[in-house]
N, C-alpha and C. Protein backbone atom coordinates (compact mmCIF):
# COMPACT_ATOMS: atom_id res chain seq x y z
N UNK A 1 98.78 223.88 200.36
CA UNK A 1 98.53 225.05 199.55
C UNK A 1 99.77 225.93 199.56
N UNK A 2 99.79 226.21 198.51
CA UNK A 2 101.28 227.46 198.34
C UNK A 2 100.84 228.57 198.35
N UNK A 3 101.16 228.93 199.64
CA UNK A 3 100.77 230.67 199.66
C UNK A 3 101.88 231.52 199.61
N UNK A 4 101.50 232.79 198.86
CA UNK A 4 102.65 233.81 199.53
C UNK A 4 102.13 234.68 200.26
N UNK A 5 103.27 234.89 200.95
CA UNK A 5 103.14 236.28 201.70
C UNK A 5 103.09 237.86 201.46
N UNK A 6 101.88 238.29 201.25
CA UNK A 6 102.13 239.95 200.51
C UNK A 6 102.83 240.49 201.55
N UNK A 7 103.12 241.97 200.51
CA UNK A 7 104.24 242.85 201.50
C UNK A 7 103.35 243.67 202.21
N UNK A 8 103.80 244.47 203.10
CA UNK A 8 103.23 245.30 203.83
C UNK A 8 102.81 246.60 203.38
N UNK A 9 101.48 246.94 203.49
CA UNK A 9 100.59 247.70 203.33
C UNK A 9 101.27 249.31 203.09
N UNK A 10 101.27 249.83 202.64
CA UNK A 10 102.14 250.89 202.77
C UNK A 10 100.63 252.23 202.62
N UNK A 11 100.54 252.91 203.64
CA UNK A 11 99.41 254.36 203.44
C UNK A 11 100.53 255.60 203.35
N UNK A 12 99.96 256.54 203.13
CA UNK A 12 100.46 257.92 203.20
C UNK A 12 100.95 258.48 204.25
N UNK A 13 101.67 258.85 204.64
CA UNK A 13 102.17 259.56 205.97
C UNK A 13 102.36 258.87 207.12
N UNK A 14 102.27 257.17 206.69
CA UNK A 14 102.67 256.21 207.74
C UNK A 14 104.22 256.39 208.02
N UNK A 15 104.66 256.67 209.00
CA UNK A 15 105.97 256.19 209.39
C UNK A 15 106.57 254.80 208.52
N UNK A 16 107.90 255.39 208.67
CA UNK A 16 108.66 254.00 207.33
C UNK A 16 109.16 253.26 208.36
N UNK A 17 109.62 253.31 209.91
CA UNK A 17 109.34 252.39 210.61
C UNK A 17 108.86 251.54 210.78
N UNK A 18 107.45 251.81 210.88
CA UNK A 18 106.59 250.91 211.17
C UNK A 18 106.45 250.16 210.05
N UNK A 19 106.26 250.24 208.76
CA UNK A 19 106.07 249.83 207.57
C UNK A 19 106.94 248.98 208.08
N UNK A 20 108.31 249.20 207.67
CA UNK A 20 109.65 247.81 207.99
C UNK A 20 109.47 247.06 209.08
N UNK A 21 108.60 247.37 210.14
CA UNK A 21 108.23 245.93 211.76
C UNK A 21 107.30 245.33 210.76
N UNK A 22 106.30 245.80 210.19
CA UNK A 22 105.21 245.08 209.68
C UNK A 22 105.69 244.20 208.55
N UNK A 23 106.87 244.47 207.42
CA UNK A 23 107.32 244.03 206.82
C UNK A 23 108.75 242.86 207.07
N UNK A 24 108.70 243.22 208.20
CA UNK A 24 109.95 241.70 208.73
C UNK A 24 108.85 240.99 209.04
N UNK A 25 107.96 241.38 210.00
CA UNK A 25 106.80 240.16 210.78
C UNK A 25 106.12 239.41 209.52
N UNK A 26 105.86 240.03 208.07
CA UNK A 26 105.61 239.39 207.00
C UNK A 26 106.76 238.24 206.88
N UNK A 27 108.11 239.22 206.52
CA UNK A 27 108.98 237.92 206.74
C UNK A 27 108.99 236.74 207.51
N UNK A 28 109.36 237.18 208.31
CA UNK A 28 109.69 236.34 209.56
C UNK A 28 108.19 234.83 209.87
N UNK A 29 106.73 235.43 209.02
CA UNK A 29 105.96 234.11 209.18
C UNK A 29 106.66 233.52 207.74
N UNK A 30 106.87 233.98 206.49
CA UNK A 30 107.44 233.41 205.44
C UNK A 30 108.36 232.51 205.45
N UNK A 31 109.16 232.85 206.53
CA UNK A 31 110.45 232.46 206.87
C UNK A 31 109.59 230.63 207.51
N UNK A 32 108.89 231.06 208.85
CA UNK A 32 108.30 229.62 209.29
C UNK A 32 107.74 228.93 208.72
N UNK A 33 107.07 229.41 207.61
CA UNK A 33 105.86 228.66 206.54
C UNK A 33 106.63 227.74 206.10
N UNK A 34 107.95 228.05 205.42
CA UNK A 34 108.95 227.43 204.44
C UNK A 34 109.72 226.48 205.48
N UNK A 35 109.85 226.41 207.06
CA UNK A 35 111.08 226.01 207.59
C UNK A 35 109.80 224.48 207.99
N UNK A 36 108.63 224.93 207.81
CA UNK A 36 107.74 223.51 208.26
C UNK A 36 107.79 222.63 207.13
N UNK A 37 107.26 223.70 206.06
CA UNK A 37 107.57 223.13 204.92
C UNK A 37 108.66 221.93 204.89
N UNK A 38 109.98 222.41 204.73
CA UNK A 38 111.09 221.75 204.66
C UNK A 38 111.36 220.75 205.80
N UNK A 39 110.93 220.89 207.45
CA UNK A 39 110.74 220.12 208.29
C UNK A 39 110.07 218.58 207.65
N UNK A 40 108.86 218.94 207.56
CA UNK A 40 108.37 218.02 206.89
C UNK A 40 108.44 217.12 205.81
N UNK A 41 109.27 217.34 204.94
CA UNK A 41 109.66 217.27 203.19
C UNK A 41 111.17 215.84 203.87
N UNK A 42 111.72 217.15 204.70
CA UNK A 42 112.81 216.38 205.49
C UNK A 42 112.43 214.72 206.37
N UNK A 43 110.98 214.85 207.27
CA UNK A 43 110.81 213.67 207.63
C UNK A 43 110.14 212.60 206.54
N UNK A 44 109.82 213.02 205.67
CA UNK A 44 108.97 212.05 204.36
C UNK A 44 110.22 211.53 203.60
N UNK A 45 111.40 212.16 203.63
CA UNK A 45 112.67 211.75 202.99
C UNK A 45 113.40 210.68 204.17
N UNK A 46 113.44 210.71 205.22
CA UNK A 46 114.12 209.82 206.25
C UNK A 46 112.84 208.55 206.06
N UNK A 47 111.83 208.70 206.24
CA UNK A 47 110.97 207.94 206.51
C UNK A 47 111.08 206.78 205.36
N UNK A 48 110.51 207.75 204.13
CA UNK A 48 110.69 206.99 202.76
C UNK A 48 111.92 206.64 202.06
N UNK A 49 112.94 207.07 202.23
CA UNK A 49 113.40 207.20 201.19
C UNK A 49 113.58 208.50 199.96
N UNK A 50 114.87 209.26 199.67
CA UNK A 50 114.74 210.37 198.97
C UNK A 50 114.40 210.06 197.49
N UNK A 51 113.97 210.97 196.80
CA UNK A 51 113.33 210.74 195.21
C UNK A 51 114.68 210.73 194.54
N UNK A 52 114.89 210.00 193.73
CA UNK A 52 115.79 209.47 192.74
C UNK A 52 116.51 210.30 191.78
């Protein structure tokens, strides 16, 4: 399944700090989603053979 990752929640009078930890930690799973992704993509290409 292709998911994305929404951004971080933003309320009123929240600190913009915190907003930006909550908004890298969004990153930062985006970041792993895509690196398994490609992990994987990577062993189906050694295994098989790359697409033409």
């Amino acid at each position: 399944m292709r998911r994305q990752e929404p951004h971080a929640a933003v309320a009123e009078g929240q600190p913009l700090i915190a907003v930006l930890a909550r908004e890298r930690q969004a990153l930062d799973r985006a970041n792993a989603r895509q690196g398994r992704t490609v992990k994987f993509y990577d062993d189906v290409s050694a295994r098989y053979g790359a697409r033409p």
